[in-house]
C-alpha atoms as a PDB file:
ATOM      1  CA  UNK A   1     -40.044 -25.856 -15.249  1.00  0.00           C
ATOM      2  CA  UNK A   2     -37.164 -23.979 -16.417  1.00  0.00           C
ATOM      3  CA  UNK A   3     -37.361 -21.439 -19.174  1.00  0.00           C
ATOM      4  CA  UNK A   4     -34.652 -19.257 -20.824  1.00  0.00           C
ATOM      5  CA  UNK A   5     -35.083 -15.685 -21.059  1.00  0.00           C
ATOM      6  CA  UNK A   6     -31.634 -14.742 -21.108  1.00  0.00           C
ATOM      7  CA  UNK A   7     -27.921 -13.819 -19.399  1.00  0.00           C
ATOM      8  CA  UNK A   8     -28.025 -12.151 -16.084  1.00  0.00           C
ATOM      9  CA  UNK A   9     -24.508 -10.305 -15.837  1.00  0.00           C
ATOM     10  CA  UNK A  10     -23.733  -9.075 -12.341  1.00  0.00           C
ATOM     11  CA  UNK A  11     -20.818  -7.468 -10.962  1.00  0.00           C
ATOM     12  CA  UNK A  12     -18.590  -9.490  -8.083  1.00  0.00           C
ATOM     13  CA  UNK A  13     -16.444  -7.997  -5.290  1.00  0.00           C
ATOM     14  CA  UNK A  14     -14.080 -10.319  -3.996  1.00  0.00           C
ATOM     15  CA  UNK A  15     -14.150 -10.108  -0.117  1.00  0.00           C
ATOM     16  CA  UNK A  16     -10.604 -10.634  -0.174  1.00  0.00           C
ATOM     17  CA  UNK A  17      -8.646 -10.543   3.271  1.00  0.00           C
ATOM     18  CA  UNK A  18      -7.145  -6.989   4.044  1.00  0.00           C
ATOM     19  CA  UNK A  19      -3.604  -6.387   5.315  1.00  0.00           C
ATOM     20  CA  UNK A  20      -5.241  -3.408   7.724  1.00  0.00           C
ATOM     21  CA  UNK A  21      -8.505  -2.899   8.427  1.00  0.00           C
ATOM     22  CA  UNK A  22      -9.875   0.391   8.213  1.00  0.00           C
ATOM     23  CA  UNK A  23     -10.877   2.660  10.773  1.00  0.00           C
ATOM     24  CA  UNK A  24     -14.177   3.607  10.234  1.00  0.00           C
ATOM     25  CA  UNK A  25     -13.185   7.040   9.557  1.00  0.00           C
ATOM     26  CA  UNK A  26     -12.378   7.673   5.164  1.00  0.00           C
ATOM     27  CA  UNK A  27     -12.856  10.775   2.367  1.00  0.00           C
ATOM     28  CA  UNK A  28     -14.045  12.927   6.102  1.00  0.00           C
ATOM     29  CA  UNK A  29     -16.929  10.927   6.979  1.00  0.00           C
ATOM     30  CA  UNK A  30     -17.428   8.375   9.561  1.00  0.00           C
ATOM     31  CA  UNK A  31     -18.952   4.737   8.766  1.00  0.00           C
ATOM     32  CA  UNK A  32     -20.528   2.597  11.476  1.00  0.00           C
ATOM     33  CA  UNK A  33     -23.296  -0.387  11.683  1.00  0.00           C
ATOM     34  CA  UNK A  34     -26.646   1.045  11.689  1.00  0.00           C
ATOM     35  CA  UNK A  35     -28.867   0.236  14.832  1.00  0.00           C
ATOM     36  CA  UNK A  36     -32.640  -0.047  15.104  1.00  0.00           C
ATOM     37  CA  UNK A  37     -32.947   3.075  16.489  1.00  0.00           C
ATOM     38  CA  UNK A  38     -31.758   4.805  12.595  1.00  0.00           C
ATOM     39  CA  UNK A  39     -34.695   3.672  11.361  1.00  0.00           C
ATOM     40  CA  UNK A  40     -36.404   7.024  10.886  1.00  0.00           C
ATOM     41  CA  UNK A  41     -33.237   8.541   9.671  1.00  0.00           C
ATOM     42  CA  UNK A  42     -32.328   5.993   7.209  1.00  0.00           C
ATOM     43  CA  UNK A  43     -35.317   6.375   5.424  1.00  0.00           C
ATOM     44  CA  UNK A  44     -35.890  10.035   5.678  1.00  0.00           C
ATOM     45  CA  UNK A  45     -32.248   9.666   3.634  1.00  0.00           C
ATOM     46  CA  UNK A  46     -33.671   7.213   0.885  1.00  0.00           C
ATOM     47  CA  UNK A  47     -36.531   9.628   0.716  1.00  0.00           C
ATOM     48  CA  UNK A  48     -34.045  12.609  -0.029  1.00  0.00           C
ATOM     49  CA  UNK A  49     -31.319  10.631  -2.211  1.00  0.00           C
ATOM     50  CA  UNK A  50     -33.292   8.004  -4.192  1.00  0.00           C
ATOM     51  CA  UNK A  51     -34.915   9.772  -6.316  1.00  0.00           C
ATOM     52  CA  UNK A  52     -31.828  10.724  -8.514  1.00  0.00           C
ATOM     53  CA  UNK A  53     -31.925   7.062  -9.804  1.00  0.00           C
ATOM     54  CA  UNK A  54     -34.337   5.826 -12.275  1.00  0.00           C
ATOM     55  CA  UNK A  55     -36.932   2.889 -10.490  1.00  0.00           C
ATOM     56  CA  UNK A  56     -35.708   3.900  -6.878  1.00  0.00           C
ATOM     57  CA  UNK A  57     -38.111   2.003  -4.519  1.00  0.00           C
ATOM     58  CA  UNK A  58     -40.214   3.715  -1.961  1.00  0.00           C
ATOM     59  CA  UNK A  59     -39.755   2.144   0.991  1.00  0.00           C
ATOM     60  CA  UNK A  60     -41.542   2.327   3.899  1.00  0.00           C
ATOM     61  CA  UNK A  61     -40.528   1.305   7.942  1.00  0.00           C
ATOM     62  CA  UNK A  62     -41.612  -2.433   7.575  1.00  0.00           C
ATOM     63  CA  UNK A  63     -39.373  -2.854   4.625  1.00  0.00           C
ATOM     64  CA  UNK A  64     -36.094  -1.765   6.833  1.00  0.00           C
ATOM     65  CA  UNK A  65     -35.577  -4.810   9.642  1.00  0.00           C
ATOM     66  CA  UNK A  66     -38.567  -6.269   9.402  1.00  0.00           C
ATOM     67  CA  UNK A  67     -39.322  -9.733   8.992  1.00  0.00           C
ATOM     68  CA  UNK A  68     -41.666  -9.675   6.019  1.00  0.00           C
ATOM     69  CA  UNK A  69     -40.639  -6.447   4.088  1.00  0.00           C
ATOM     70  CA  UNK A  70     -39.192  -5.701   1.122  1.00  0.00           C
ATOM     71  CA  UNK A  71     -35.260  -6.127   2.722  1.00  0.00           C
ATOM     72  CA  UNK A  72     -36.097  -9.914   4.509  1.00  0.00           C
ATOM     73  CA  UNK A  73     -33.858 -10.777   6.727  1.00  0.00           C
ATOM     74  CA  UNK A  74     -31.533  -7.239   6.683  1.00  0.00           C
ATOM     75  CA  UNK A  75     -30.732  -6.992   9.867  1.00  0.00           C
ATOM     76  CA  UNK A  76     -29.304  -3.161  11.092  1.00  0.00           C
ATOM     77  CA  UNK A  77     -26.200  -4.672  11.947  1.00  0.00           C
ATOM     78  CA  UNK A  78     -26.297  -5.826   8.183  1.00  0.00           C
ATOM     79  CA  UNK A  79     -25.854  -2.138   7.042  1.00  0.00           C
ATOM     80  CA  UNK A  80     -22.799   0.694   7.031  1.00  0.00           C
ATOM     81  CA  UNK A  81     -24.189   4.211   7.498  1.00  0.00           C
ATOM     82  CA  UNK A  82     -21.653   6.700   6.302  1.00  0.00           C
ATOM     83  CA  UNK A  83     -22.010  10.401   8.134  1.00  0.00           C
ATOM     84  CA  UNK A  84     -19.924  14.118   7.493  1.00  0.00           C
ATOM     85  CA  UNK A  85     -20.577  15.283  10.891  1.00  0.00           C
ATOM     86  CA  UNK A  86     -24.245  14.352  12.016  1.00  0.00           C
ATOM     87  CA  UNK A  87     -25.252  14.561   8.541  1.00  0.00           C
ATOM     88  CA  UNK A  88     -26.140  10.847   7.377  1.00  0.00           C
ATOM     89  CA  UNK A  89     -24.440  10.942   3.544  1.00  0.00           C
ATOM     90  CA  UNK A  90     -24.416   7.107   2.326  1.00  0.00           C
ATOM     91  CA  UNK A  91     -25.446   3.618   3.162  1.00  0.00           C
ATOM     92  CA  UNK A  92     -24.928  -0.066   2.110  1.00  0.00           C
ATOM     93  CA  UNK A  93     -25.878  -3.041   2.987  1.00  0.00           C
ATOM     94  CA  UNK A  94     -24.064  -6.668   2.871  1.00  0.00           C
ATOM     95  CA  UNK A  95     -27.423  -8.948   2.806  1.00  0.00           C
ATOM     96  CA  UNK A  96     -27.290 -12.478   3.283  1.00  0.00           C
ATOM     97  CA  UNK A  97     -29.971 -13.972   1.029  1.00  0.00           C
ATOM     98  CA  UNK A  98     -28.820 -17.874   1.753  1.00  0.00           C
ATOM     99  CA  UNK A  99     -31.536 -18.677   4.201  1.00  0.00           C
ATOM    100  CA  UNK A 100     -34.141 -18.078   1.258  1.00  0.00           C
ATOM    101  CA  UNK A 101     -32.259 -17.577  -2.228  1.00  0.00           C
ATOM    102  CA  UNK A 102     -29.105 -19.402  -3.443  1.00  0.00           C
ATOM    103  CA  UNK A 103     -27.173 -19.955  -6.503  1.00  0.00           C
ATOM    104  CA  UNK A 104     -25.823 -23.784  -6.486  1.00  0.00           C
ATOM    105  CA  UNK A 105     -23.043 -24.766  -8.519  1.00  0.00           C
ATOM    106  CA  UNK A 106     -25.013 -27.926 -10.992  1.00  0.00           C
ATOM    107  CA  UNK A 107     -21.909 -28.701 -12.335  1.00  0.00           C
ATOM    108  CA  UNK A 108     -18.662 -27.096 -13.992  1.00  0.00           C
ATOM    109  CA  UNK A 109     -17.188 -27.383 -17.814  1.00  0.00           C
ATOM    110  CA  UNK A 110     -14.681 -30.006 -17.960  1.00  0.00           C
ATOM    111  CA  UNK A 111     -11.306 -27.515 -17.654  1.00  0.00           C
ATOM    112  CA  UNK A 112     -12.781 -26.195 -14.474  1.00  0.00           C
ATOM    113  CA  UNK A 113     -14.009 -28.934 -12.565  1.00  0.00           C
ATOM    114  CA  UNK A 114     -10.126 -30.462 -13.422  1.00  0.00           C
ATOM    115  CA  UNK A 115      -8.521 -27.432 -12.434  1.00  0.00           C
ATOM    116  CA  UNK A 116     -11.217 -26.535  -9.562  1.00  0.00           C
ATOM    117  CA  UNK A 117      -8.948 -28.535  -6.805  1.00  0.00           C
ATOM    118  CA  UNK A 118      -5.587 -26.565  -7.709  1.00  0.00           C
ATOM    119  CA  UNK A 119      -7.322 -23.201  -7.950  1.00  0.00           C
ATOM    120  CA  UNK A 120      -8.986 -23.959  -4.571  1.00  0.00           C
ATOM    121  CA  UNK A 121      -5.383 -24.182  -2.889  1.00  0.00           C
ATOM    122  CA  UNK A 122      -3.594 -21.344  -4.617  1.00  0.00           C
ATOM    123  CA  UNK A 123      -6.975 -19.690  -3.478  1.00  0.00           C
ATOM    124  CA  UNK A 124      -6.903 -21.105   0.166  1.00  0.00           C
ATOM    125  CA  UNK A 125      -3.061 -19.802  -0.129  1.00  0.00           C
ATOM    126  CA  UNK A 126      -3.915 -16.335  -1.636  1.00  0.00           C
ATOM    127  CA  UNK A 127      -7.017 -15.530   1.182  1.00  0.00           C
ATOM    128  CA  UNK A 128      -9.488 -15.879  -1.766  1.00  0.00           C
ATOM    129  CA  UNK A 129     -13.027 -17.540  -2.571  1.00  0.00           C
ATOM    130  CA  UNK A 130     -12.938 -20.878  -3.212  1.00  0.00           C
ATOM    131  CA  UNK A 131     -15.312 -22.800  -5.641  1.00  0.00           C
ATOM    132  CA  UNK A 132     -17.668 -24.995  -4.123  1.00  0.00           C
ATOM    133  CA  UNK A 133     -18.135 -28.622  -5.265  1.00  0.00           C
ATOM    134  CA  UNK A 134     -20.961 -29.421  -7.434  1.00  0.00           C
ATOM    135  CA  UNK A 135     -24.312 -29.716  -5.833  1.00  0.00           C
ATOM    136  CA  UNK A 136     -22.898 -26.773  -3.060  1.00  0.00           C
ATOM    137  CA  UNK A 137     -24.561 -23.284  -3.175  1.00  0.00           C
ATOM    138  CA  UNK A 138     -22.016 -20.250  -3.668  1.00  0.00           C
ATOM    139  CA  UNK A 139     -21.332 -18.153  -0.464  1.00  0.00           C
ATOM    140  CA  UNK A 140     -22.169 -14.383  -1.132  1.00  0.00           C
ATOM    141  CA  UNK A 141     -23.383 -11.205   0.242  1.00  0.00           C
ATOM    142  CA  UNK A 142     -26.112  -9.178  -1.937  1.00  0.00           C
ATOM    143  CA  UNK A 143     -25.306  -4.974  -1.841  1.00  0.00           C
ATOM    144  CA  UNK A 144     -28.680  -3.645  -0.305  1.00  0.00           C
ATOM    145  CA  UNK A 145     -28.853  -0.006  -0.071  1.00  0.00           C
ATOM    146  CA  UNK A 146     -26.310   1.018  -1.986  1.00  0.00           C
ATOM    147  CA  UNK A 147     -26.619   5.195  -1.745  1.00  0.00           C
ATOM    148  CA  UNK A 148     -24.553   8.031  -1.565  1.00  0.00           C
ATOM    149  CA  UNK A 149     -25.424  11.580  -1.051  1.00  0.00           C
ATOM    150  CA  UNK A 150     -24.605  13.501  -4.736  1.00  0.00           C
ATOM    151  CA  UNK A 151     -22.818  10.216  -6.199  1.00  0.00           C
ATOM    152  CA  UNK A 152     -19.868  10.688  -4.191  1.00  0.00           C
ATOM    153  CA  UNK A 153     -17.409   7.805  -4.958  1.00  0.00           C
ATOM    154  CA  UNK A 154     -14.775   8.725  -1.771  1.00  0.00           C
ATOM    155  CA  UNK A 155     -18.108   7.942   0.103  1.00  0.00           C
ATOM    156  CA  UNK A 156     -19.031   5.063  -1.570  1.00  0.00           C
ATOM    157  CA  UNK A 157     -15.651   3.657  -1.187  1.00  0.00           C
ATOM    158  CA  UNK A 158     -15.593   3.979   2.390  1.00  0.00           C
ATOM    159  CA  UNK A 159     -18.723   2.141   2.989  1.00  0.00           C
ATOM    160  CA  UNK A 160     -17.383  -0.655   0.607  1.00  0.00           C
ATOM    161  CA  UNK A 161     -13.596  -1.095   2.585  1.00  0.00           C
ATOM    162  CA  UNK A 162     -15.265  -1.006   5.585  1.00  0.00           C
ATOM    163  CA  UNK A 163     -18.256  -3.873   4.299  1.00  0.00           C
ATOM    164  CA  UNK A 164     -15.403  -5.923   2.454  1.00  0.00           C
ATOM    165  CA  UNK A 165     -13.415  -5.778   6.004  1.00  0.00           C
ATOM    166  CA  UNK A 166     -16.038  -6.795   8.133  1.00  0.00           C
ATOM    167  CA  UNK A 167     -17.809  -9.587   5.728  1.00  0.00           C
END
């Protein structure tokens, strides 16, 4: 049974198509997919950087890539590892939750679900999300991991371009 308990506000990044992708290379670091192998260093980083938010999780190696850890279903080639030099200095994650959480569309307020069709083809036009039908589940990545070394937002943004390109 459904009960209440109140809004849930989230932020949403449209993953809008991009006129160039990037290179990988932004604000002197270097972004690529991380591989099973990072493992170690990953969360020897989360260990070192997590800390400086309030609540930060402690995770441990069956929570990264496994199948029953706290991250289900992040695969490595699900997250961006940003590095200055050899020096790993941000990650973040686009994690596909569908297989096992979903947010379906039950219906839409009468202005919407008339206007739903036209913004759909300006949309299709424009390269942006559509919205599904009624009954349909939304399409969305979750941000896992989203860390940077001293809060540095060129690093941050860098990891986010190069996520938005490849999602």
């Amino acid at each position: 049974k459904y009960r209440f308990a109140g809004l849930y506000r989230t932020m949403v990044i449209p993953l809008v198509r991009r006129r160039r992708s990037p290179n990988g290379r932004s604000a002197s670091v270097e972004v690529r997919t991380a591989t099973a192998d990072d493992c170690h260093d990953i969360l020897k980083f989360l260990e070192l950087a997590g800390p400086a938010r309030q609540l930060f999780p402690c995770y441990q190696p069956p929570d990264l890539f496994g199948e029953g850890g706290a991250l289900r279903d992040l695969a490595p080639s699900d997250l961006l590892l940003a590095f200055r030099g050899v020096k790993l200095v941000g990650t973040l994650g686009g994690w596909d939750q569908h297989a096992f959480k979903q947010s379906v569309v039950e219906r839409y307020a009468w202005n919407v679900r008339w206007s739903r069709p036209l913004y759909n083809l300006w949309s299709r036009l424009r390269g942006l999300p559509k919205l599904p039908p009624p009954g349909a589940a939304f399409r969305y990545l979750t941000g896992a991991l989203p860390v940077v070394l001293d809060d540095e937002p060129g690093i941050f943004l860098a990891l986010l371009n190069n996520l938005i390109t490849r999602a």
